[in-house]
Protein backbone atom coordinates (compact mmCIF):
# COMPACT_ATOMS: atom_id res chain seq x y z
CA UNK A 1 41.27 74.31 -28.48
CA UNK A 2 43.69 73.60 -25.69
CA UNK A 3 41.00 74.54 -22.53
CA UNK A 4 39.12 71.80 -24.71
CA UNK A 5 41.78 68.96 -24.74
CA UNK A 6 41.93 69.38 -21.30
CA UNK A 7 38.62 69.69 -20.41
CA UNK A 8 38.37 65.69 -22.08
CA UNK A 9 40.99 64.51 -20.63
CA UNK A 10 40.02 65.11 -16.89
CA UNK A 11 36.68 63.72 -17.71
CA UNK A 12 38.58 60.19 -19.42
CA UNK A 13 40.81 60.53 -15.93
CA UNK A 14 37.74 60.57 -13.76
CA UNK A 15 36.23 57.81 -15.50
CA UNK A 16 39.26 55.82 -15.12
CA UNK A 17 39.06 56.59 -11.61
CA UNK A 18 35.52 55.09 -11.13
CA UNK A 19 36.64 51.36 -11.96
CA UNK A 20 38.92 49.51 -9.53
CA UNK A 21 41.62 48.17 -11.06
CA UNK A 22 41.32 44.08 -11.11
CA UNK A 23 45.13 42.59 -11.46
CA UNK A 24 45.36 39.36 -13.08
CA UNK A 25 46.98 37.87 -10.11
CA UNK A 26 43.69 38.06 -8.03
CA UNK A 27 42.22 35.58 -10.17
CA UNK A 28 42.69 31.99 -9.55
CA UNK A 29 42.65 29.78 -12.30
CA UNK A 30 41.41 26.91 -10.98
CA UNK A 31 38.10 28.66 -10.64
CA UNK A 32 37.49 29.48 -14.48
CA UNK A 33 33.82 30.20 -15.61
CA UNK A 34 33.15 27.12 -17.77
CA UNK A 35 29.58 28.47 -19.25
CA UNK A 36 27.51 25.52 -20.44
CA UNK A 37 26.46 24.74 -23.22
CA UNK A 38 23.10 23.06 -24.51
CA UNK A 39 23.68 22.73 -28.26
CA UNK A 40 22.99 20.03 -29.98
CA UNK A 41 26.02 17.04 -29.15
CA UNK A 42 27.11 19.90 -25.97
CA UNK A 43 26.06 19.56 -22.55
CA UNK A 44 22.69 17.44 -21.40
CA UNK A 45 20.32 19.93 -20.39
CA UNK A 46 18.75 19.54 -16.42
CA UNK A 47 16.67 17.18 -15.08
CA UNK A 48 12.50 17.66 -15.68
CA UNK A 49 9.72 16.57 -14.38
CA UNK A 50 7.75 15.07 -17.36
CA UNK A 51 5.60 12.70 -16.05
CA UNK A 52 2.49 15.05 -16.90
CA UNK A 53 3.40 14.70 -20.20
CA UNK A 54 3.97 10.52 -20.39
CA UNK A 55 1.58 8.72 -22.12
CA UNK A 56 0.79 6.31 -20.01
CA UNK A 57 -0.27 2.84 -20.45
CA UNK A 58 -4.19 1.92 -20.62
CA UNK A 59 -4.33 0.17 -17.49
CA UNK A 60 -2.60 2.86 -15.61
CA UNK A 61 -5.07 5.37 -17.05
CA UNK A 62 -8.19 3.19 -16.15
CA UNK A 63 -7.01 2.97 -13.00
CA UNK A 64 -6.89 6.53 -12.17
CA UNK A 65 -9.93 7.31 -14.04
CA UNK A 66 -12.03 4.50 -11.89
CA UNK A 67 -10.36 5.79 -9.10
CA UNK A 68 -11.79 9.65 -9.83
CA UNK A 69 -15.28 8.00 -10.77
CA UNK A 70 -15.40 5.80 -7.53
CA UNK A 71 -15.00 9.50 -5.47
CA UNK A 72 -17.53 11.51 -7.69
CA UNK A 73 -20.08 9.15 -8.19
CA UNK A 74 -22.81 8.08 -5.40
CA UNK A 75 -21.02 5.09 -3.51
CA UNK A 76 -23.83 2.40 -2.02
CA UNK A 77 -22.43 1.32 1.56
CA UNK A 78 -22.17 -2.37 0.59
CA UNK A 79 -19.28 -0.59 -1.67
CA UNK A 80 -18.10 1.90 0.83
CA UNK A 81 -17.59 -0.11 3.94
CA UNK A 82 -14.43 -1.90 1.93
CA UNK A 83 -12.87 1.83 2.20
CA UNK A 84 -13.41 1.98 6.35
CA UNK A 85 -10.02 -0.56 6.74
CA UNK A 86 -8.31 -1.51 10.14
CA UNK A 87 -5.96 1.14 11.67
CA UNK A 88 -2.66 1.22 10.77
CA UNK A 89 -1.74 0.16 14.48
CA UNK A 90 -3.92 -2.85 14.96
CA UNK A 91 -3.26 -4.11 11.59
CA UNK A 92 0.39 -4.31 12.45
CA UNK A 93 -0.23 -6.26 15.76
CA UNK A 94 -3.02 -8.88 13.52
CA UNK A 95 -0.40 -9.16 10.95
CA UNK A 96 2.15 -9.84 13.34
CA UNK A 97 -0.07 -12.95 14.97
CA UNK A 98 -1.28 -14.52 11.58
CA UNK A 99 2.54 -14.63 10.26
CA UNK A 100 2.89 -17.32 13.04
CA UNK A 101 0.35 -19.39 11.01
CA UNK A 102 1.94 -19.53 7.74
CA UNK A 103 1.02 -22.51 6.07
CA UNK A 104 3.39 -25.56 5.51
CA UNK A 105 5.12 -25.24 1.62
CA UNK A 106 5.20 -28.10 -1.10
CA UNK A 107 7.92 -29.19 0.14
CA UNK A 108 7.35 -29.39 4.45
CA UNK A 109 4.16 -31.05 3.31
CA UNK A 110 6.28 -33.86 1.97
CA UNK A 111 8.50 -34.26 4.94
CA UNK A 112 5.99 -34.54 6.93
CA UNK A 113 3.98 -37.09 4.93
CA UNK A 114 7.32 -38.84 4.66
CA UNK A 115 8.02 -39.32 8.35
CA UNK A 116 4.17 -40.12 9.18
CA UNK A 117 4.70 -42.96 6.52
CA UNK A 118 7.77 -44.18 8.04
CA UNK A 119 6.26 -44.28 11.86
CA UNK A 120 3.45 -46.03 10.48
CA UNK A 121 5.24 -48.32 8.88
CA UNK A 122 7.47 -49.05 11.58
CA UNK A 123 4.57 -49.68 14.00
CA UNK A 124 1.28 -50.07 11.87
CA UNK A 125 -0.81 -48.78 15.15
CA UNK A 126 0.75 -45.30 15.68
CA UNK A 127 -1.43 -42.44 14.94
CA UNK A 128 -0.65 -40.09 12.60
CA UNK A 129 0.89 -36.80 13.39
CA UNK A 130 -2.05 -33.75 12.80
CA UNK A 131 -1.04 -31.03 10.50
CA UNK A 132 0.27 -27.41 11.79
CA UNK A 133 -2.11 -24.86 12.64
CA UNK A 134 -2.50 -22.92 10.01
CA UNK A 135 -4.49 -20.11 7.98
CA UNK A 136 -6.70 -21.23 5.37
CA UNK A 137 -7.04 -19.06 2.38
CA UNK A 138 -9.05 -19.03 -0.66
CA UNK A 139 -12.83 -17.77 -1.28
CA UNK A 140 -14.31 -21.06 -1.10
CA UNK A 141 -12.58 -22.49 1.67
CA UNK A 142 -13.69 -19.09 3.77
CA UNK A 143 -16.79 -19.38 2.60
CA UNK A 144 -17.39 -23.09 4.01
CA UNK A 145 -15.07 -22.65 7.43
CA UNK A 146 -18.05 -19.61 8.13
CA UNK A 147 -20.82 -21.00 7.03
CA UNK A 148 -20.13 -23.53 9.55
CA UNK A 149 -19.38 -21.67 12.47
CA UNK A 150 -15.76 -22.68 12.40
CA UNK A 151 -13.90 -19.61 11.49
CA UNK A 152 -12.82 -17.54 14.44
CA UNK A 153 -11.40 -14.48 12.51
CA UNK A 154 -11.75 -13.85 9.02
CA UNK A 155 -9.67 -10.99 7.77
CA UNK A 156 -11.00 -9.26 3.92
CA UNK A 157 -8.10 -7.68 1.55
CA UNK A 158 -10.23 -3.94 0.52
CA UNK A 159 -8.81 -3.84 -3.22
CA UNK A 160 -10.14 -7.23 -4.39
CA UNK A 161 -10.90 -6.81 -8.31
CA UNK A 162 -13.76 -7.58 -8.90
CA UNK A 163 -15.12 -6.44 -5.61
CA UNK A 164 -18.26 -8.86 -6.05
CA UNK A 165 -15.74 -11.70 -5.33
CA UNK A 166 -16.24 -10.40 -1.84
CA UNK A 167 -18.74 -7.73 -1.28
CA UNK A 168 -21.03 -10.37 0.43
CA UNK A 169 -18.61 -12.02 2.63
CA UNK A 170 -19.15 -9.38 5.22
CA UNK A 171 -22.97 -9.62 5.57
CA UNK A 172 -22.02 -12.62 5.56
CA UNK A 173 -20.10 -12.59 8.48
CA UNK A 174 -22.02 -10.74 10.36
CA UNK A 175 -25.15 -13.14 10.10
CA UNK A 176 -22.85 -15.99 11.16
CA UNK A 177 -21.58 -14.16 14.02
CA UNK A 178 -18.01 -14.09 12.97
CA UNK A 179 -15.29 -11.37 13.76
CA UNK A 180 -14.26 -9.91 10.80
CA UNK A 181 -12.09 -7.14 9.27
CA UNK A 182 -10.82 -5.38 6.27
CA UNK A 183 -7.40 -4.33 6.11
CA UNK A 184 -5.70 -3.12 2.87
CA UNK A 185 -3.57 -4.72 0.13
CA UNK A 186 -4.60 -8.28 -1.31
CA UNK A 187 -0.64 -8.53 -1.56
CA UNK A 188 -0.24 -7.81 2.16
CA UNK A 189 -2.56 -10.84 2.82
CA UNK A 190 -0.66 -12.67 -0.23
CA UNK A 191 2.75 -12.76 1.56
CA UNK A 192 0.85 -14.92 4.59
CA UNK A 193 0.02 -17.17 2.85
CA UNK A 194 3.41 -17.70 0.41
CA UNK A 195 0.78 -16.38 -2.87
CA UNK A 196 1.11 -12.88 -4.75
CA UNK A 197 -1.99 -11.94 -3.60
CA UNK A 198 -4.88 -13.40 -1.52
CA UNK A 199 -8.90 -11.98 -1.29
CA UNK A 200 -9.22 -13.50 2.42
CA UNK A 201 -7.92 -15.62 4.90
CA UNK A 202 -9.32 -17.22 7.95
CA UNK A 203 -8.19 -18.81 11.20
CA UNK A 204 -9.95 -21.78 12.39
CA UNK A 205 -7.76 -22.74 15.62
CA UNK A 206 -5.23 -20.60 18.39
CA UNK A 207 -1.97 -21.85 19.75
CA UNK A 208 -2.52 -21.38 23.63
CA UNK A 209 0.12 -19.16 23.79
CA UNK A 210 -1.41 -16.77 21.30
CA UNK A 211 -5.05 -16.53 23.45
CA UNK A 212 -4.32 -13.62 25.14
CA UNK A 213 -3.49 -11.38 22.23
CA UNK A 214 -5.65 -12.98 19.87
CA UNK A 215 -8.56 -11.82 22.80
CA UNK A 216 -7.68 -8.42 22.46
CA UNK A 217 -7.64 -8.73 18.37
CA UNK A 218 -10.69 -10.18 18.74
CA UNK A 219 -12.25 -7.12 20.81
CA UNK A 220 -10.58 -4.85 18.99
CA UNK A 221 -11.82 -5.81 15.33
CA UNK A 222 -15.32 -6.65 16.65
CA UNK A 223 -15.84 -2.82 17.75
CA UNK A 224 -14.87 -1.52 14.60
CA UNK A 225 -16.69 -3.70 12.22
CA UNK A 226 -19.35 -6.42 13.86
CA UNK A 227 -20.64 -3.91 16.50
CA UNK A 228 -20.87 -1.01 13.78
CA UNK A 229 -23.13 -3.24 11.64
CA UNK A 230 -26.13 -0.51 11.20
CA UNK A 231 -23.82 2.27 10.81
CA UNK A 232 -22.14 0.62 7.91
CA UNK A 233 -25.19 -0.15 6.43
CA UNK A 234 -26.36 3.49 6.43
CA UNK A 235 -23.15 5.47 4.98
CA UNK A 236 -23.08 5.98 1.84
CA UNK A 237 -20.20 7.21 0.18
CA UNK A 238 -18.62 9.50 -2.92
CA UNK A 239 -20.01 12.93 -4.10
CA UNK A 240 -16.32 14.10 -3.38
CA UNK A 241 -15.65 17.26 -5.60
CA UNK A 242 -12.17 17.94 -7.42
CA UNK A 243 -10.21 20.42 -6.67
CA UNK A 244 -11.45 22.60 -9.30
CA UNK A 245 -14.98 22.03 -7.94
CA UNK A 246 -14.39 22.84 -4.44
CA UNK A 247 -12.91 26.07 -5.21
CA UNK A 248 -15.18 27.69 -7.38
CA UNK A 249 -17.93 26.29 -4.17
């Protein structure tokens, strides 16, 4: 019995031995383990992404789903061409020149009116001032300045709903002979003209200082669009698989 007391207690020694001995002074007690809790009326539980799981509003969802149909289904060009938009680089430098031609508000239309009144009162044969160069907007008004050859630039918005407002204007455009572009967002085109959004506007007149770039504009959109007339015409678009589609290809 004794060889076997001693026998255990080496072994409880030992196993002593094994663990280091942690003193309570080591620990600093600013850095307690707080282990969280998410209970109900405890702590909020992280952060997830749920949006796969919103239930969206109808609109939103017919959006997306037109969108998806628009890339599976067979596209005819006359529908496609308003995907082919103006570089990102060239748009920036056209924007940049028509936001010189904002038209004149409410409100500069009446001070204007106001001083022509008052010159013409003062002496009855002075000629009225001519209004600002400006861009004219508005499907009709587009319409009219090309059919008459007075449009030098007409520029398209590409997500004009519905698209029949405007799928014509560029055959349109080419048969008149008028440089012409699409470019994306009809709220881009919108803040030009002082709307929310806008389907097309269209310069009629240059400021001579503005020839030079507008040239070069000019050339630029006319190789990508006017001169690409029978290639437009010929590509078709859509027939894009999913991803589930192209992998089991």
């Amino acid at each position: 019995m004794p060889g076997k007391v001693k026998a255990n207690l080496k072994k409880q020694v030992k196993k002593g031995a094994d663990k280091p001995y942690a003193a309570e002074s080591d620990k600093n007690p600013l850095l307690v383990s707080r282990p969280k809790n998410f209970a109900v009326g405890n702590d909020l539980p992280p952060k997830r992404d749920v949006s796969r799981f919103v239930r969206w509003p109808k609109y939103v969802t017919r959006q997306r789903q037109k969108r998806v149909l628009e890339r599976r289904l067979k596209v005819p060009p006359s529908l496609n061409q308003f995907r082919l938009t103006l570089d990102k680089s060239t748009k920036a430098e056209l924007f940049k020149l028509l936001a010189k031609y904002h038209p004149e508000s409410r409100k500069e239309k009446a001070e204007r009116l106001a001083k022509a009144a008052e010159a013409k009162k003062a002496d009855p044969k002075a000629k009225a001032a001519a209004a600002p160069v400006a861009l004219r907007y508005g499907i009709q008004q587009v319409t009219r300045m090309i059919e008459e050859k007075k449009a030098k630039m007409v520029v398209i918005a590409h997500d004009v709903d519905p698209i029949e407002i405007v799928v014509w204007l560029p055959a349109l455009c080419r048969a008149q002979g008028v440089p012409y572009c699409i470019v994306k967002g009809k709220a881009a085109l919108g803040k030009l003209v002082g709307m929310k959004t806008c389907t097309a506007v269209a310069l009629d007149n240059i400021k001579s200082e503005d020839n030079g770039k507008f040239s070069q504009l000019k050339d630029a959109v006319c190789s990508a669009f006017n001169d690409k007339a029978d290639e437009i015409k010929k590509n078709w678009g859509g027939l894009m698989m999913g991803r589930k589609g192209r992998k089991q290809n």
